[in-house]
C-alpha atoms as a PDB file:
ATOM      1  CA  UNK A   1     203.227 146.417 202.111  1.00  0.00           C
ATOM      2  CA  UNK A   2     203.538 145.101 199.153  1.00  0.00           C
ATOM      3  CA  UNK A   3     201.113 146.128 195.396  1.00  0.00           C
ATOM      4  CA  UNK A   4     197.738 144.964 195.768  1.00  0.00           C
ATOM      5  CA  UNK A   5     196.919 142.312 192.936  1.00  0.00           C
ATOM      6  CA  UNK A   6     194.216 141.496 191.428  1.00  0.00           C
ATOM      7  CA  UNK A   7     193.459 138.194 190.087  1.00  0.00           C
ATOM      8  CA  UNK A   8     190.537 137.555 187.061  1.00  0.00           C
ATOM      9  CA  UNK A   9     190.410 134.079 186.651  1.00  0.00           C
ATOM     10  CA  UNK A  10     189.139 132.329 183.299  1.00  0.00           C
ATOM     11  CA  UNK A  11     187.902 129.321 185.016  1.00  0.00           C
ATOM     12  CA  UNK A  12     185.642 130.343 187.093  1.00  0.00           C
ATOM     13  CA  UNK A  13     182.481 131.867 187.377  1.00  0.00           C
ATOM     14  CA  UNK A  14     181.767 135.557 185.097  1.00  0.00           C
ATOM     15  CA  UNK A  15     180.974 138.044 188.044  1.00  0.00           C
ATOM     16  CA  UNK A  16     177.899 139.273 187.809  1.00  0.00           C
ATOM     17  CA  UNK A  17     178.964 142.783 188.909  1.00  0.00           C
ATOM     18  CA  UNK A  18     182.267 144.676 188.596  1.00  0.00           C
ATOM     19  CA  UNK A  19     184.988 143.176 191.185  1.00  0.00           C
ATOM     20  CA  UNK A  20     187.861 140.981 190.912  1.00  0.00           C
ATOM     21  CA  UNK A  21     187.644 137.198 191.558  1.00  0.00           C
ATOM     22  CA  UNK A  22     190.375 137.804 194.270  1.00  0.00           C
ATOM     23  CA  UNK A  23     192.285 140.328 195.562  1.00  0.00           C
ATOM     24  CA  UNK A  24     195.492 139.549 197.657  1.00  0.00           C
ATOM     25  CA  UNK A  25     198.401 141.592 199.142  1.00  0.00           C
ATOM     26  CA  UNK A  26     201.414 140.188 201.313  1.00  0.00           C
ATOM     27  CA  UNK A  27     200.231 136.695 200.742  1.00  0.00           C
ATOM     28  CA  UNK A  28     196.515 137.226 201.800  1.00  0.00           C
ATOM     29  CA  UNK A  29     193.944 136.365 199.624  1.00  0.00           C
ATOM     30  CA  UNK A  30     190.638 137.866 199.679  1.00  0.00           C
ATOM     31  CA  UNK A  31     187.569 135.752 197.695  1.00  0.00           C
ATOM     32  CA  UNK A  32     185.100 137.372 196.045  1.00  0.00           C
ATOM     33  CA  UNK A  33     181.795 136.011 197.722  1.00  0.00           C
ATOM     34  CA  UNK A  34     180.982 133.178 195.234  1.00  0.00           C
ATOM     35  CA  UNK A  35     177.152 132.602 194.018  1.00  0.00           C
ATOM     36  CA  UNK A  36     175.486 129.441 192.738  1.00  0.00           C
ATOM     37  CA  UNK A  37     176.511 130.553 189.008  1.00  0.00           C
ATOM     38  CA  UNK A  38     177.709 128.035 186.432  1.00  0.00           C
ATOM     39  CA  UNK A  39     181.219 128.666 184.894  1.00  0.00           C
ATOM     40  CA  UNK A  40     180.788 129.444 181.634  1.00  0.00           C
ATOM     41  CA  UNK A  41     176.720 130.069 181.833  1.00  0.00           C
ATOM     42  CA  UNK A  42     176.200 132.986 184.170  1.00  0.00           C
ATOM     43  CA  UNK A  43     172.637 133.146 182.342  1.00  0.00           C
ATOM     44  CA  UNK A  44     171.789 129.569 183.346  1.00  0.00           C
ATOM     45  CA  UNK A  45     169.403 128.912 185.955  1.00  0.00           C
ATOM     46  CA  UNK A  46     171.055 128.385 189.588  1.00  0.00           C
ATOM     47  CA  UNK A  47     170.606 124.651 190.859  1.00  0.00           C
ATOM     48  CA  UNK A  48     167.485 124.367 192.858  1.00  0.00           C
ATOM     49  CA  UNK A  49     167.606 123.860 196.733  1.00  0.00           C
ATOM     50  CA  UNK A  50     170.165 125.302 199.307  1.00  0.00           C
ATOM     51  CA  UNK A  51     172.382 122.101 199.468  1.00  0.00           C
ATOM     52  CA  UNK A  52     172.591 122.123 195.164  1.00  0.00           C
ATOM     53  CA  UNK A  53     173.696 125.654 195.465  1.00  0.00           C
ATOM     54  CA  UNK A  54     175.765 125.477 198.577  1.00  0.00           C
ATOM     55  CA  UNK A  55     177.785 122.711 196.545  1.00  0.00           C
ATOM     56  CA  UNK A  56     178.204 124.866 193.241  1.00  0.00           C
ATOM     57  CA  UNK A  57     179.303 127.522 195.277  1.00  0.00           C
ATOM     58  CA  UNK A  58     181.834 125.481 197.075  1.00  0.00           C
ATOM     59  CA  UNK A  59     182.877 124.428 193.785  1.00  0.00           C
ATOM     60  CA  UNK A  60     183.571 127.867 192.429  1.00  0.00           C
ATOM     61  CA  UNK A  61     185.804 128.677 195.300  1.00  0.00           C
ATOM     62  CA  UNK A  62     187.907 125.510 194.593  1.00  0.00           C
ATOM     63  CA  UNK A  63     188.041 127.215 190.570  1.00  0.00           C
ATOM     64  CA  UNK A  64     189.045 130.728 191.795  1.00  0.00           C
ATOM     65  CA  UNK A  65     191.443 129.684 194.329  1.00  0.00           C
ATOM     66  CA  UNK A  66     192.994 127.155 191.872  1.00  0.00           C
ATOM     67  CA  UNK A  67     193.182 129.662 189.842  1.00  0.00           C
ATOM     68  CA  UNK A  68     195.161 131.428 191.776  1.00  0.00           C
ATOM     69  CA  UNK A  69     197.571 128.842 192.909  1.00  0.00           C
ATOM     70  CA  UNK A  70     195.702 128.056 196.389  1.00  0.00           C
ATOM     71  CA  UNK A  71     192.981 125.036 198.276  1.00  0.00           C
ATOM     72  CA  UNK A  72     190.498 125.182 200.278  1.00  0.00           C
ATOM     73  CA  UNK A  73     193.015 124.135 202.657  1.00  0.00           C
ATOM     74  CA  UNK A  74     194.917 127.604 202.896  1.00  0.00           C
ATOM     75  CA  UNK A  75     191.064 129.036 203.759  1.00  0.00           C
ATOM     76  CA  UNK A  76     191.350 130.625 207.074  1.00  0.00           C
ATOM     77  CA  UNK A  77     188.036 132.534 207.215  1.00  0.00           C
ATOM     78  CA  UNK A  78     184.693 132.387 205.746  1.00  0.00           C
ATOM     79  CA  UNK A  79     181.401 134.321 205.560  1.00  0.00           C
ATOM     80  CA  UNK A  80     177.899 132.683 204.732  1.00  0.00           C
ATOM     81  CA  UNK A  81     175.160 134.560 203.545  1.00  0.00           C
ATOM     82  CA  UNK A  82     171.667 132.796 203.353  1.00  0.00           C
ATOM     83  CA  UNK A  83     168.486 134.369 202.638  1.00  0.00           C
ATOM     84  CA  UNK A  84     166.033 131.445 204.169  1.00  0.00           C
ATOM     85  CA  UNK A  85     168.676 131.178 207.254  1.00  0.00           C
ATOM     86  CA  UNK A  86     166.010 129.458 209.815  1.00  0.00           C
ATOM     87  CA  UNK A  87     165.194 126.665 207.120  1.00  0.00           C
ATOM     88  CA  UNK A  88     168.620 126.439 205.579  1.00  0.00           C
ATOM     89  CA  UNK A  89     171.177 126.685 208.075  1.00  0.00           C
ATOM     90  CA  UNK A  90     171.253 123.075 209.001  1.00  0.00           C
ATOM     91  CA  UNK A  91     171.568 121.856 205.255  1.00  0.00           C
ATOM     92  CA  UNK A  92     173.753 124.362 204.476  1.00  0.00           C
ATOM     93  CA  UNK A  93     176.502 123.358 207.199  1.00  0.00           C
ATOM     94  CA  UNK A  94     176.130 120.016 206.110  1.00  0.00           C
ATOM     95  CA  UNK A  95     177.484 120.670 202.622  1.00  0.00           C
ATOM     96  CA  UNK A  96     179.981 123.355 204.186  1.00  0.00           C
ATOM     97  CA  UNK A  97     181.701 121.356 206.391  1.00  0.00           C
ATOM     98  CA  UNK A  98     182.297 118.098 203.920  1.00  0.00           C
ATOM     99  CA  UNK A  99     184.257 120.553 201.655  1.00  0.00           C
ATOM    100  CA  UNK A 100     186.792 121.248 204.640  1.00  0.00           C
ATOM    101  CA  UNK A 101     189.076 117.952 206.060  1.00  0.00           C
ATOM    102  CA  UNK A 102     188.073 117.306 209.838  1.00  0.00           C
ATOM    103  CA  UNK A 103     188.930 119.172 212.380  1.00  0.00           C
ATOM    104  CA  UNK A 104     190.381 121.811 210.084  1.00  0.00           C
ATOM    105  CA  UNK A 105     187.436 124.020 209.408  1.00  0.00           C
ATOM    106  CA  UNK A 106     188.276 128.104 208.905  1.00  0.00           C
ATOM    107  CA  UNK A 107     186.717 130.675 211.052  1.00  0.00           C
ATOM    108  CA  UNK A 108     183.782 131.935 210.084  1.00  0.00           C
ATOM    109  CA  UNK A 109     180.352 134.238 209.956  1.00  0.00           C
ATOM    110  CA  UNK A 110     177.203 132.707 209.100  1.00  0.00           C
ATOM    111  CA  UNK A 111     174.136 135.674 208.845  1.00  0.00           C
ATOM    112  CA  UNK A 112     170.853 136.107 207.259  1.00  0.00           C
ATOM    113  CA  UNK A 113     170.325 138.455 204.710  1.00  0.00           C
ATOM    114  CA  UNK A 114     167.329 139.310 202.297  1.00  0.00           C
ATOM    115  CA  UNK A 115     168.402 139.343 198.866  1.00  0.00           C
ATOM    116  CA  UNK A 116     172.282 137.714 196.723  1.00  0.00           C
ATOM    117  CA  UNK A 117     172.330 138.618 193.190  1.00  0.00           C
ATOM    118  CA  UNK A 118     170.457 136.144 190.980  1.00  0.00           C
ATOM    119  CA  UNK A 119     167.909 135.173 193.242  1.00  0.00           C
ATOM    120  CA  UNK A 120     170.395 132.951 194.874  1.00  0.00           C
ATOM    121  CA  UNK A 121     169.732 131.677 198.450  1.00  0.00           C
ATOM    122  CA  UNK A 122     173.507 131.561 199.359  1.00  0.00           C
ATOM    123  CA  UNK A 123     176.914 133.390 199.248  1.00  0.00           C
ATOM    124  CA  UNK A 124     179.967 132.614 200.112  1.00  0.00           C
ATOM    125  CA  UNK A 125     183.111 135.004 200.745  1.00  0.00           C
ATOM    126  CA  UNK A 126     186.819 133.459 201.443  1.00  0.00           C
ATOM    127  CA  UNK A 127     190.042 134.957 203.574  1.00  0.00           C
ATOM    128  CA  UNK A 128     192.972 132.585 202.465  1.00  0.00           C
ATOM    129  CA  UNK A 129     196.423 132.823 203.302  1.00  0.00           C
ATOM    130  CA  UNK A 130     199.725 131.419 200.944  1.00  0.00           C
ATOM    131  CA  UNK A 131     201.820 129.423 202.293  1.00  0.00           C
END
């Protein structure tokens, strides 16, 4: 196995607690689970409404795994956190699925939970793999 690294990347989002943006060993990637935060403005308020915040977090993936050399097309597994899952869900995989080309969506989890950082009403975690 080969060292564990741990990527901080400038671009994106300032975590609001103490973790890495991404973590990867022998060419896995592992995503922090991305909020509704604005790059540079982690005191801003988060957009308003789950398909707003659904696309900033999309968004912050794309900066984090730019930032660490990768797309959204080297994603092979996903979890969703939502924390109004009955009302959201169908909005939210709206959003989700227009960030991915068709037919090549990643695996993924998609649970209800009670409380993200922030107040947010999504999260988003990534498992991508390097070419």
């Amino acid at each position: 196995m080969s060292p564990i690294r741990f990527h901080r990347v400038d671009a994106a989002p300032e975590p609001v607690a103490p973790f890495s943006h991404a973590t990867e060993v022998d060419g896995w990637v592992f995503v922090t689970g991305q909020m509704p935060t604005l790059p540079g403005a982690p005191e801003a308020l988060l957009p308003e409404g789950i398909e707003a915040q659904t696309r900033r977090v999309m968004n912050n993936h794309v900066l984090v795994l730019a930032g660490v050399g990768l797309k959204l097309e080297h994603v092979v597994s996903a979890r969703a956190y939502l924390t109004h899952f009955e009302q959201d869900y169908a909005r939210f995989n709206a959003v989700y699925a227009s960030c991915f080309a068709p037919g090549k969506l990643p695996a993924r989890t998609c649970i209800g939970v009670t409380a993200p950082a922030r107040g947010a009403r999504v999260e988003v975690d990534l498992l991508a793999r390097r070419p």
